[in-house]
C-alpha atoms as a PDB file:
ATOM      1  CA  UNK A   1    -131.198 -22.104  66.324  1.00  0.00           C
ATOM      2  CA  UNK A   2    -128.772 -20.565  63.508  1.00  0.00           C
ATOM      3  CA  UNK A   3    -125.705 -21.371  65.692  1.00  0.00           C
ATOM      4  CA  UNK A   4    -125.365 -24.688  65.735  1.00  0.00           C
ATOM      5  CA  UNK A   5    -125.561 -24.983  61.646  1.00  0.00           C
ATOM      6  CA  UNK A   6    -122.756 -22.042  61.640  1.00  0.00           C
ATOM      7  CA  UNK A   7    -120.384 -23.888  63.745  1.00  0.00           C
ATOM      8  CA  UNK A   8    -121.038 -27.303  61.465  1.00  0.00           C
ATOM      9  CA  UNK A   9    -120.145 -25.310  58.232  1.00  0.00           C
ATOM     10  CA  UNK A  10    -117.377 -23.648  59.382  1.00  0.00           C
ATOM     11  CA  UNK A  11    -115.370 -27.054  60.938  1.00  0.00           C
ATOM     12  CA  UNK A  12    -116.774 -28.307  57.132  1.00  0.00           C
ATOM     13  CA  UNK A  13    -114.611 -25.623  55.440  1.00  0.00           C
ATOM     14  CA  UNK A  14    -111.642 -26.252  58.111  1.00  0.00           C
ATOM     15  CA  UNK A  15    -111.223 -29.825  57.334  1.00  0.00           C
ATOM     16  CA  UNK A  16    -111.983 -29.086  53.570  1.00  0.00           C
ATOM     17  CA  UNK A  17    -108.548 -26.831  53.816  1.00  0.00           C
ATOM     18  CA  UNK A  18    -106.464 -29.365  56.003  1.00  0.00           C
ATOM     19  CA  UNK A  19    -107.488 -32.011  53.182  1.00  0.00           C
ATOM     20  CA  UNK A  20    -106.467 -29.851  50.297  1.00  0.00           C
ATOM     21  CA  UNK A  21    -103.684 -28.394  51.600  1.00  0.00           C
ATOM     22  CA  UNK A  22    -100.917 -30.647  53.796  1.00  0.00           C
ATOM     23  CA  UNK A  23     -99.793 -28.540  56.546  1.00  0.00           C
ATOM     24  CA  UNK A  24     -97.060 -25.559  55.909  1.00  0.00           C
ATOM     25  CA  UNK A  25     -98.238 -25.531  52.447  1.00  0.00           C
ATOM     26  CA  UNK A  26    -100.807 -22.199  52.981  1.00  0.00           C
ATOM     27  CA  UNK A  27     -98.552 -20.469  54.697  1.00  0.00           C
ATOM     28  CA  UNK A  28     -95.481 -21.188  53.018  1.00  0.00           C
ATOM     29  CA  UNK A  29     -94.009 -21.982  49.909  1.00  0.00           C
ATOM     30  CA  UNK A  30     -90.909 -24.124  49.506  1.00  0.00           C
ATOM     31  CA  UNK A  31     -87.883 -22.523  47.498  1.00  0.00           C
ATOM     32  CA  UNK A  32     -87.510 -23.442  43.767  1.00  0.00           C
ATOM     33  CA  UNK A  33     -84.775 -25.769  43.343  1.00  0.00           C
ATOM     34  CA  UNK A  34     -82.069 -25.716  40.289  1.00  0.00           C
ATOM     35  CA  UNK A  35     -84.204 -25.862  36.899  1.00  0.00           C
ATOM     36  CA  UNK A  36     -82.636 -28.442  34.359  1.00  0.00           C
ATOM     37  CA  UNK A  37     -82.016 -27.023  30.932  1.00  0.00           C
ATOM     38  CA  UNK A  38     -84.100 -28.917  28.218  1.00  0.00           C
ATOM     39  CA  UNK A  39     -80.749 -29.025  26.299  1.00  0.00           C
ATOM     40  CA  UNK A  40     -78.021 -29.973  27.394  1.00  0.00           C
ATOM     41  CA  UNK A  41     -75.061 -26.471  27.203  1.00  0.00           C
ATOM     42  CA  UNK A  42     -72.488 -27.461  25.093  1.00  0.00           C
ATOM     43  CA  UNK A  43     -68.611 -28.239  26.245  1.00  0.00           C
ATOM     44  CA  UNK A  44     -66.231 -24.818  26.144  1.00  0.00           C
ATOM     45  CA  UNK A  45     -64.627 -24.112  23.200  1.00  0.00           C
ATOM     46  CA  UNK A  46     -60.902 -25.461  22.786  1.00  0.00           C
ATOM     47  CA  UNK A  47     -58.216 -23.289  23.993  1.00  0.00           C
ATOM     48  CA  UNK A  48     -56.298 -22.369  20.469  1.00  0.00           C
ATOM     49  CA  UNK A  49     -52.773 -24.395  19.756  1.00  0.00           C
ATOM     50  CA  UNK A  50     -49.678 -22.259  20.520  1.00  0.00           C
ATOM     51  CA  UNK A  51     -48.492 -20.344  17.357  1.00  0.00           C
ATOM     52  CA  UNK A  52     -45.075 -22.196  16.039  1.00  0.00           C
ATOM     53  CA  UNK A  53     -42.656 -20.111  14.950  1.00  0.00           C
ATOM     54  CA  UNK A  54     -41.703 -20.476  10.824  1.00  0.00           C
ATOM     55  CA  UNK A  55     -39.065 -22.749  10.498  1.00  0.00           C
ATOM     56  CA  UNK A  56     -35.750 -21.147   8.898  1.00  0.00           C
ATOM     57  CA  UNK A  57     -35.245 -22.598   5.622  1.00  0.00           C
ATOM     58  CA  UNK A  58     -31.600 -24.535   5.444  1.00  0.00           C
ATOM     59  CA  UNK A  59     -29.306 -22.148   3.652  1.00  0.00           C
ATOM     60  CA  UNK A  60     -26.767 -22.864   0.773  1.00  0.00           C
ATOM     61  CA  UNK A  61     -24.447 -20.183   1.316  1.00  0.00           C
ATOM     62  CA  UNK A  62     -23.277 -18.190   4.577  1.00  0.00           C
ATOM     63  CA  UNK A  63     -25.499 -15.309   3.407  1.00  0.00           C
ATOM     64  CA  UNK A  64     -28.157 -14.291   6.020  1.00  0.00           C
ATOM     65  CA  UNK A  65     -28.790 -13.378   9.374  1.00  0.00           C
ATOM     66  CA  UNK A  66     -27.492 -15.273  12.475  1.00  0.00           C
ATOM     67  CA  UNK A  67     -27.812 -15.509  16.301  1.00  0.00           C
ATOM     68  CA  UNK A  68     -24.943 -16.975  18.328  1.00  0.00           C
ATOM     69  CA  UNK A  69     -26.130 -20.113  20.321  1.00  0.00           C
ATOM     70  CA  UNK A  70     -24.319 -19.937  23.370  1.00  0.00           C
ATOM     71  CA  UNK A  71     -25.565 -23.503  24.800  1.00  0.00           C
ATOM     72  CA  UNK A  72     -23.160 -24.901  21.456  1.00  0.00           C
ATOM     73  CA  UNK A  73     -20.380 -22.478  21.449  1.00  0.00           C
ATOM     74  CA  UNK A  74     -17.445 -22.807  23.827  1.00  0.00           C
ATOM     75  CA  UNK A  75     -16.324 -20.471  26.446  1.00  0.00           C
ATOM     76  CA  UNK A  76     -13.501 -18.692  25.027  1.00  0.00           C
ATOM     77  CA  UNK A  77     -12.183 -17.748  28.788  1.00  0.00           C
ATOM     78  CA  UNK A  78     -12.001 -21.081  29.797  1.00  0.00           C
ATOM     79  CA  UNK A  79     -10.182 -22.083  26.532  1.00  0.00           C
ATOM     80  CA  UNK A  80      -7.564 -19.335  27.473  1.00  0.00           C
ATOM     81  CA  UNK A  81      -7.599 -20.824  30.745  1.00  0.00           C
ATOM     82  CA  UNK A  82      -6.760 -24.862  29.833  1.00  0.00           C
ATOM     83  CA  UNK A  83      -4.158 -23.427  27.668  1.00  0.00           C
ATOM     84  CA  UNK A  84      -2.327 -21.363  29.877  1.00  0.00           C
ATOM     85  CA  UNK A  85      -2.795 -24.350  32.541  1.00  0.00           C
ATOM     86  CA  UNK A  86      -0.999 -27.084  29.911  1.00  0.00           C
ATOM     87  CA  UNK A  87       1.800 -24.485  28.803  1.00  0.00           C
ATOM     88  CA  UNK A  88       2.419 -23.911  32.800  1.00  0.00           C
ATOM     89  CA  UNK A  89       2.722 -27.552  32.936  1.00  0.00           C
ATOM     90  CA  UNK A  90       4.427 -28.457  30.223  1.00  0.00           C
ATOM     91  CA  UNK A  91       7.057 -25.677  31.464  1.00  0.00           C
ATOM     92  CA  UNK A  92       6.875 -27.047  35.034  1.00  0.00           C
ATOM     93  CA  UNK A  93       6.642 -23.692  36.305  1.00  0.00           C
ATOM     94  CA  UNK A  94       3.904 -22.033  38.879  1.00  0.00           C
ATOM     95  CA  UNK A  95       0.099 -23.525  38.355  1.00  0.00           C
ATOM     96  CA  UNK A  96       1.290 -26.364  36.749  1.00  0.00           C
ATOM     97  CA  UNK A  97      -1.566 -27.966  38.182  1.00  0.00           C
ATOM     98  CA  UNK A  98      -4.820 -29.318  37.405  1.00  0.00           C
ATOM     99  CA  UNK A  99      -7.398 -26.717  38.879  1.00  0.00           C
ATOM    100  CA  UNK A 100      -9.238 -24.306  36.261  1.00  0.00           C
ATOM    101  CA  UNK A 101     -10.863 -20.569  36.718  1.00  0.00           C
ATOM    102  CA  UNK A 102     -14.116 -20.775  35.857  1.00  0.00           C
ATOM    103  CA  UNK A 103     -14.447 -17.408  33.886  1.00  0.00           C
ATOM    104  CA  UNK A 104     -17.968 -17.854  32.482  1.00  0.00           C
ATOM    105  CA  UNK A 105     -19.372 -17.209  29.452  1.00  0.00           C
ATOM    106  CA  UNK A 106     -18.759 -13.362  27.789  1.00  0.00           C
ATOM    107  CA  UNK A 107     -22.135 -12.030  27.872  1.00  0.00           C
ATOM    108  CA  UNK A 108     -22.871  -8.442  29.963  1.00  0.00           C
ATOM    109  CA  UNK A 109     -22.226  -8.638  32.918  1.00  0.00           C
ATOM    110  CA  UNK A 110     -20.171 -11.765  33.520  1.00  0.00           C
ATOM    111  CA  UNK A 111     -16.351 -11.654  34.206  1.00  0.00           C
ATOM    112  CA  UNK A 112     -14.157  -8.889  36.036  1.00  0.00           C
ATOM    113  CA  UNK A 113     -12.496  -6.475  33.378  1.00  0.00           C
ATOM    114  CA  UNK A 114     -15.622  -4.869  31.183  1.00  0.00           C
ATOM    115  CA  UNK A 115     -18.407  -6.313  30.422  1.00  0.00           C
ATOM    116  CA  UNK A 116     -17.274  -9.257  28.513  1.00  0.00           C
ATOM    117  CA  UNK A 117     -14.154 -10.623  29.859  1.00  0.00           C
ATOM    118  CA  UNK A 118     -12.879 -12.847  32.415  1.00  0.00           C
ATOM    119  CA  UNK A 119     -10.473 -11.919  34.840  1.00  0.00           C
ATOM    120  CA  UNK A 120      -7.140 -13.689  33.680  1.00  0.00           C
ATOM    121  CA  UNK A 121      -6.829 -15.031  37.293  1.00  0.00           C
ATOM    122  CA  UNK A 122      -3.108 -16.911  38.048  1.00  0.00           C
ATOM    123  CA  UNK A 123      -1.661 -15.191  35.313  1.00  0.00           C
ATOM    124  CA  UNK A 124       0.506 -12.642  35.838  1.00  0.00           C
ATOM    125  CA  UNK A 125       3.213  -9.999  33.519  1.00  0.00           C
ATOM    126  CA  UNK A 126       2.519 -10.021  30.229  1.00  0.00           C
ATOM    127  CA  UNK A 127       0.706 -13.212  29.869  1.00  0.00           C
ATOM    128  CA  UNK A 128      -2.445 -11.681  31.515  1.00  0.00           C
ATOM    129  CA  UNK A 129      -2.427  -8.936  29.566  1.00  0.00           C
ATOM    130  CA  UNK A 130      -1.941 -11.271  26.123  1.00  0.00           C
ATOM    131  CA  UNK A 131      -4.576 -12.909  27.327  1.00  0.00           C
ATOM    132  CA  UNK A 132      -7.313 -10.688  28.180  1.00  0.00           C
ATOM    133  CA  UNK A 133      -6.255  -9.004  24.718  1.00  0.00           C
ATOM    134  CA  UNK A 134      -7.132 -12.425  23.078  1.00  0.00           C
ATOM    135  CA  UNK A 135     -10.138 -12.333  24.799  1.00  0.00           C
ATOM    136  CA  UNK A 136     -11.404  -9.344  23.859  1.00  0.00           C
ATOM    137  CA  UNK A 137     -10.176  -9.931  20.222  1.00  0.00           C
ATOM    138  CA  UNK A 138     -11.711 -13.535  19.773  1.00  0.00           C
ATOM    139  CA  UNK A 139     -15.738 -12.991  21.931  1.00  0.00           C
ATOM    140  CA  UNK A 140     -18.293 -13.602  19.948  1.00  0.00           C
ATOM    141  CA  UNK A 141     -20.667 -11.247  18.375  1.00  0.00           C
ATOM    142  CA  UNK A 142     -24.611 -12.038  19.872  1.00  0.00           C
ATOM    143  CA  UNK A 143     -25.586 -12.163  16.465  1.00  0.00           C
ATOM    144  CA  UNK A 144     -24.356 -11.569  12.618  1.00  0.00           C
ATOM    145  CA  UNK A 145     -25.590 -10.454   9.633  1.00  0.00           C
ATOM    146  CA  UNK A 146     -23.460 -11.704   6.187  1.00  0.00           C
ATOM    147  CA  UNK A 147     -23.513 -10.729   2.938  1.00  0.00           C
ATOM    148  CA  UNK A 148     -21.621 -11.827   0.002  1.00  0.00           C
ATOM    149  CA  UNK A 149     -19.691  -9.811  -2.518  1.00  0.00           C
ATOM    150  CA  UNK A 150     -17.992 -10.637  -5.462  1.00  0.00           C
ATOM    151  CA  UNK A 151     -14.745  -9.951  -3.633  1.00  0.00           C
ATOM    152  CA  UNK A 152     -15.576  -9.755  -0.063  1.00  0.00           C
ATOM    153  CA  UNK A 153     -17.723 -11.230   2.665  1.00  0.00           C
ATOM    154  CA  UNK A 154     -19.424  -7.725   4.374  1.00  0.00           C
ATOM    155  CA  UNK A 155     -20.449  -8.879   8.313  1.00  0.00           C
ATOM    156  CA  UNK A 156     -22.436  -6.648  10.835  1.00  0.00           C
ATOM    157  CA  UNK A 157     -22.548  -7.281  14.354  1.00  0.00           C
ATOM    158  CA  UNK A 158     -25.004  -6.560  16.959  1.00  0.00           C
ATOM    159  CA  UNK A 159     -24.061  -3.202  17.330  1.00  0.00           C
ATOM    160  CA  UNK A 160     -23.883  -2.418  13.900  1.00  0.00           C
ATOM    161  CA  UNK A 161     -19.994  -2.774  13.435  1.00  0.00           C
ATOM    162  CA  UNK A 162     -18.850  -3.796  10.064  1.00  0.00           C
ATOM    163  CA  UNK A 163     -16.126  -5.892   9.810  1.00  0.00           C
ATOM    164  CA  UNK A 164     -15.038  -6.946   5.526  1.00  0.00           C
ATOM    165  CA  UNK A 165     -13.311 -10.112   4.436  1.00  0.00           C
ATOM    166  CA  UNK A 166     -11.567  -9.305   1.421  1.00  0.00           C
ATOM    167  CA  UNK A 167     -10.967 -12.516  -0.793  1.00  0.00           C
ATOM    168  CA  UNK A 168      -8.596 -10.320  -3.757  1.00  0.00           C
ATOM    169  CA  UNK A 169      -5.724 -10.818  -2.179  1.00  0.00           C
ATOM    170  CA  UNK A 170      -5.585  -6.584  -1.638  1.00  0.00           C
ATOM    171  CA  UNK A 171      -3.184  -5.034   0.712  1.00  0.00           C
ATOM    172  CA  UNK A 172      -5.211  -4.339   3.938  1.00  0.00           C
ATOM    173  CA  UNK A 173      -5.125  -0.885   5.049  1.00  0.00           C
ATOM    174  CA  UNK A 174      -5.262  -0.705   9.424  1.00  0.00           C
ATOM    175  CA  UNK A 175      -8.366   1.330  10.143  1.00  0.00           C
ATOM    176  CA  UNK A 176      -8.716   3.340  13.086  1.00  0.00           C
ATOM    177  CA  UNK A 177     -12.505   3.286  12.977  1.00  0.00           C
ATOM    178  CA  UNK A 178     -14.002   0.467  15.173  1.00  0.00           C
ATOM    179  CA  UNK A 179     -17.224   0.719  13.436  1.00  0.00           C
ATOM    180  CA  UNK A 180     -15.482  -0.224  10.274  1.00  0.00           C
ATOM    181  CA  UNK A 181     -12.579  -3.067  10.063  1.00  0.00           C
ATOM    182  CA  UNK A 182     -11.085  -5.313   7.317  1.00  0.00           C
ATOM    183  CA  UNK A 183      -9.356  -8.440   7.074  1.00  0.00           C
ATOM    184  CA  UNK A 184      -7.231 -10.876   4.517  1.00  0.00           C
ATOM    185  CA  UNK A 185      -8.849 -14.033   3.758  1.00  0.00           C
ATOM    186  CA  UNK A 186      -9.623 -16.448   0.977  1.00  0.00           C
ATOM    187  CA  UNK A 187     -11.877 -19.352   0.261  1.00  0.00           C
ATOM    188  CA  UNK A 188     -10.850 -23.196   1.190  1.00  0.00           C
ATOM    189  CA  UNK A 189     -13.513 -24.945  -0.650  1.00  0.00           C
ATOM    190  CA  UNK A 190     -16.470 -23.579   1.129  1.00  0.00           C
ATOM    191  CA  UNK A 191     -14.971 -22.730   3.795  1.00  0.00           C
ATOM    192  CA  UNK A 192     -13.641 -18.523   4.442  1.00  0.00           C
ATOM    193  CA  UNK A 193     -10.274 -18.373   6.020  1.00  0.00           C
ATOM    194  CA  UNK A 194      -8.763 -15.919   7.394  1.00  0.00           C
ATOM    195  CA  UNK A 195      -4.710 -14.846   8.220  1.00  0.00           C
ATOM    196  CA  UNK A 196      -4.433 -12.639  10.913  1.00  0.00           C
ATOM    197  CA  UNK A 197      -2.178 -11.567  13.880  1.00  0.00           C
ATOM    198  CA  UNK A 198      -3.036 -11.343  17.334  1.00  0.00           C
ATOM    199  CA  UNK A 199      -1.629  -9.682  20.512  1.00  0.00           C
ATOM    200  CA  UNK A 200       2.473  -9.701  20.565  1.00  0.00           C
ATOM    201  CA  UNK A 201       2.584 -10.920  17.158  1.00  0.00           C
ATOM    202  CA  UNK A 202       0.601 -14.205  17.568  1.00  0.00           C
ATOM    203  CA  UNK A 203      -0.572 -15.730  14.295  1.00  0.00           C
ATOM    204  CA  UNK A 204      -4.316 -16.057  14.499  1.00  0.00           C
ATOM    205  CA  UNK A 205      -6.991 -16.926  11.719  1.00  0.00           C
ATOM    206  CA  UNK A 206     -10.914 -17.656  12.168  1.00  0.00           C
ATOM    207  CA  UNK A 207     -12.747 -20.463   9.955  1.00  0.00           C
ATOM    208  CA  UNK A 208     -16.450 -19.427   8.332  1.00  0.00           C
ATOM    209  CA  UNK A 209     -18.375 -22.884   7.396  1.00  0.00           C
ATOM    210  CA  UNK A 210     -21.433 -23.616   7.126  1.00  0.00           C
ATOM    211  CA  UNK A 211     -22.924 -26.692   8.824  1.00  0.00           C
ATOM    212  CA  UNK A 212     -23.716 -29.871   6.454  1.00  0.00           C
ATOM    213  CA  UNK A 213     -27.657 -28.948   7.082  1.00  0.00           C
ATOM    214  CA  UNK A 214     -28.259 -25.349   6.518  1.00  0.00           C
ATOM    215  CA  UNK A 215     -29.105 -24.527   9.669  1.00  0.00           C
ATOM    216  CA  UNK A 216     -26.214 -23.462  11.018  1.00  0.00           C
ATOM    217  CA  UNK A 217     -22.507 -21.869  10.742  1.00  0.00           C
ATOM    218  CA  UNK A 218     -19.276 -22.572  12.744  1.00  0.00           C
ATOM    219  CA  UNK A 219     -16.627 -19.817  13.309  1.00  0.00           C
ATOM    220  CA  UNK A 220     -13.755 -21.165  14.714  1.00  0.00           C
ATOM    221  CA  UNK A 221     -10.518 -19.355  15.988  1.00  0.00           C
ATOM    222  CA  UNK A 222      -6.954 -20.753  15.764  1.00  0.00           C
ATOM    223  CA  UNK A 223      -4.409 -19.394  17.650  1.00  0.00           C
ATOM    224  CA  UNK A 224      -0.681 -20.092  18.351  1.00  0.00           C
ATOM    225  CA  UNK A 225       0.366 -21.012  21.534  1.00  0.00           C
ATOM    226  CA  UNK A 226       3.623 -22.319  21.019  1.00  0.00           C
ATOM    227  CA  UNK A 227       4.855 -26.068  21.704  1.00  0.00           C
ATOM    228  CA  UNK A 228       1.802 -26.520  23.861  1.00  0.00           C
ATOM    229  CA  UNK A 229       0.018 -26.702  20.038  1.00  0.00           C
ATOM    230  CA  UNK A 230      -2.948 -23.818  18.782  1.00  0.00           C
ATOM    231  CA  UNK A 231      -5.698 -22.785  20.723  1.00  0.00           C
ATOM    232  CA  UNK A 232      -8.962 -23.408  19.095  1.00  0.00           C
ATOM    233  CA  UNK A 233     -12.354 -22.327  19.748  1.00  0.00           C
ATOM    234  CA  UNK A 234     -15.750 -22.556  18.153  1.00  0.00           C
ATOM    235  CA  UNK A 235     -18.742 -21.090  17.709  1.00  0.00           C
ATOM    236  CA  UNK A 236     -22.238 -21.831  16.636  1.00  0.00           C
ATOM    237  CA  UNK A 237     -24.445 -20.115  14.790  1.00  0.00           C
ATOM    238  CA  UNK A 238     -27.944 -20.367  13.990  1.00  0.00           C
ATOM    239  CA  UNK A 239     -30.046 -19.569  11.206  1.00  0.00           C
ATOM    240  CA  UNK A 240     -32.686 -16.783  12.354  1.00  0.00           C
ATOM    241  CA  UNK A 241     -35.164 -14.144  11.123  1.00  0.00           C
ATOM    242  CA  UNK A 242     -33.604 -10.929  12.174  1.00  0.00           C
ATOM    243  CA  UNK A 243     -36.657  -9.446  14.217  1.00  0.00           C
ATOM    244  CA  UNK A 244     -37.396 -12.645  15.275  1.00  0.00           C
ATOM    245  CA  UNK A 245     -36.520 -11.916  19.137  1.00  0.00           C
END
């Protein structure tokens, strides 16, 4: 019969497909794993060095623009405040002792009367209102901007105030413009100096030098304060591109 030889070639072609093919492997196919790249992908690109800023060539002259540095430059408000302490002592009268007002340093915001001063704390009369004067007179611009004349030193502030050193020895007129102010002074050497008078008649005059490297320039205040010797305070400048913020 034709059975028996059907049955023998179809177990034949069974075991043929076992043999070829392990088990699972008809049916299923197993997932592709990660492919290797025949060359290897090359390392990410650098990340680009931070841009330095131009250094500000030193300068021979006090001509150019300038930023206050406030880490450098003393706290005029605390000045005040030692030397009203040491005259108090000196005199033996109230406060003669050793504790200070911190006052902090004039910039918006800080201090009680405006937005640049301290608050004159422990002084009272006429001695805090000298003092906050004195204050107000002697803060620091943020920045300055100097040029040099044949007969004057022309300096704008922050704010675009003009204030003029004249070095002719001219009789200096008071002006009632803010924007616009003048000053006697001559030259030491290199140094600008001026002669000026403060609140209640004071003598006062401010130093211009600039520093033995370039880089920077000093403006120091000296005022009188008496027997208890001038107060002095001094700020620093430093070289800097105007709209370089």
């Amino acid at each position: 019969m034709k059975i028996p030889k059907i049955r023998a070639a179809a177990c034949l072609a069974i075991l043929s497909v076992v043999y070829l093919f392990p088990s699972g492997s008809v049916f299923a196919q197993a997932p592709a794993g990660p492919m290797s790249p025949t060359h290897p992908l090359p390392p990410p690109p650098a990340a680009p060095p931070a841009k330095k800023k131009p250094e500000i060539a030193p300068r021979k002259t006090l001509a150019g623009f300038w930023r206050l540095n406030r880490d450098d430059s003393d706290d005029p408000g605390k000045k005040l405040e030692e030397a009203r302490q040491t005259k108090a002592g000196s005199n033996g009268g109230p406060g003669s002792g050793n504790g200070r007002v911190g006052v902090g340093f004039p910039y918006p915001g800080s201090g009680g009367n405006g937005p640049y001063g301290g608050s004159g704390r422990g002084m009272g009369g006429e001695d805090t209102a000298t003092s906050e004067q004195i204050q107000e007179l002697i803060r620091p611009d943020f920045s300055q901007s100097i040029a040099l004349q044949a007969a004057e030193v022309d300096v704008t502030d922050d704010r675009a105030r003009k204030l003029v050193y004249y070095t002719d020895g001219r009789k200096i007129q008071k002006s009632k413009d803010d924007s616009m102010q003048a000053v006697s002074a001559h030259w030491d050497g290199a140094q600008l100096v001026t002669d000026e008078k403060g609140p209640r008649g004071k003598k006062m005059s401010r130093t211009l030098e600039l520093s033995p490297d370039g880089k920077h320039f000093y403006e120091t205040w000296h005022i009188d304060n008496g027997r208890s010797g001038p107060i002095i305070v001094r700020y620093v400048f430093d070289a800097a591109e105007e709209y370089d913020r």
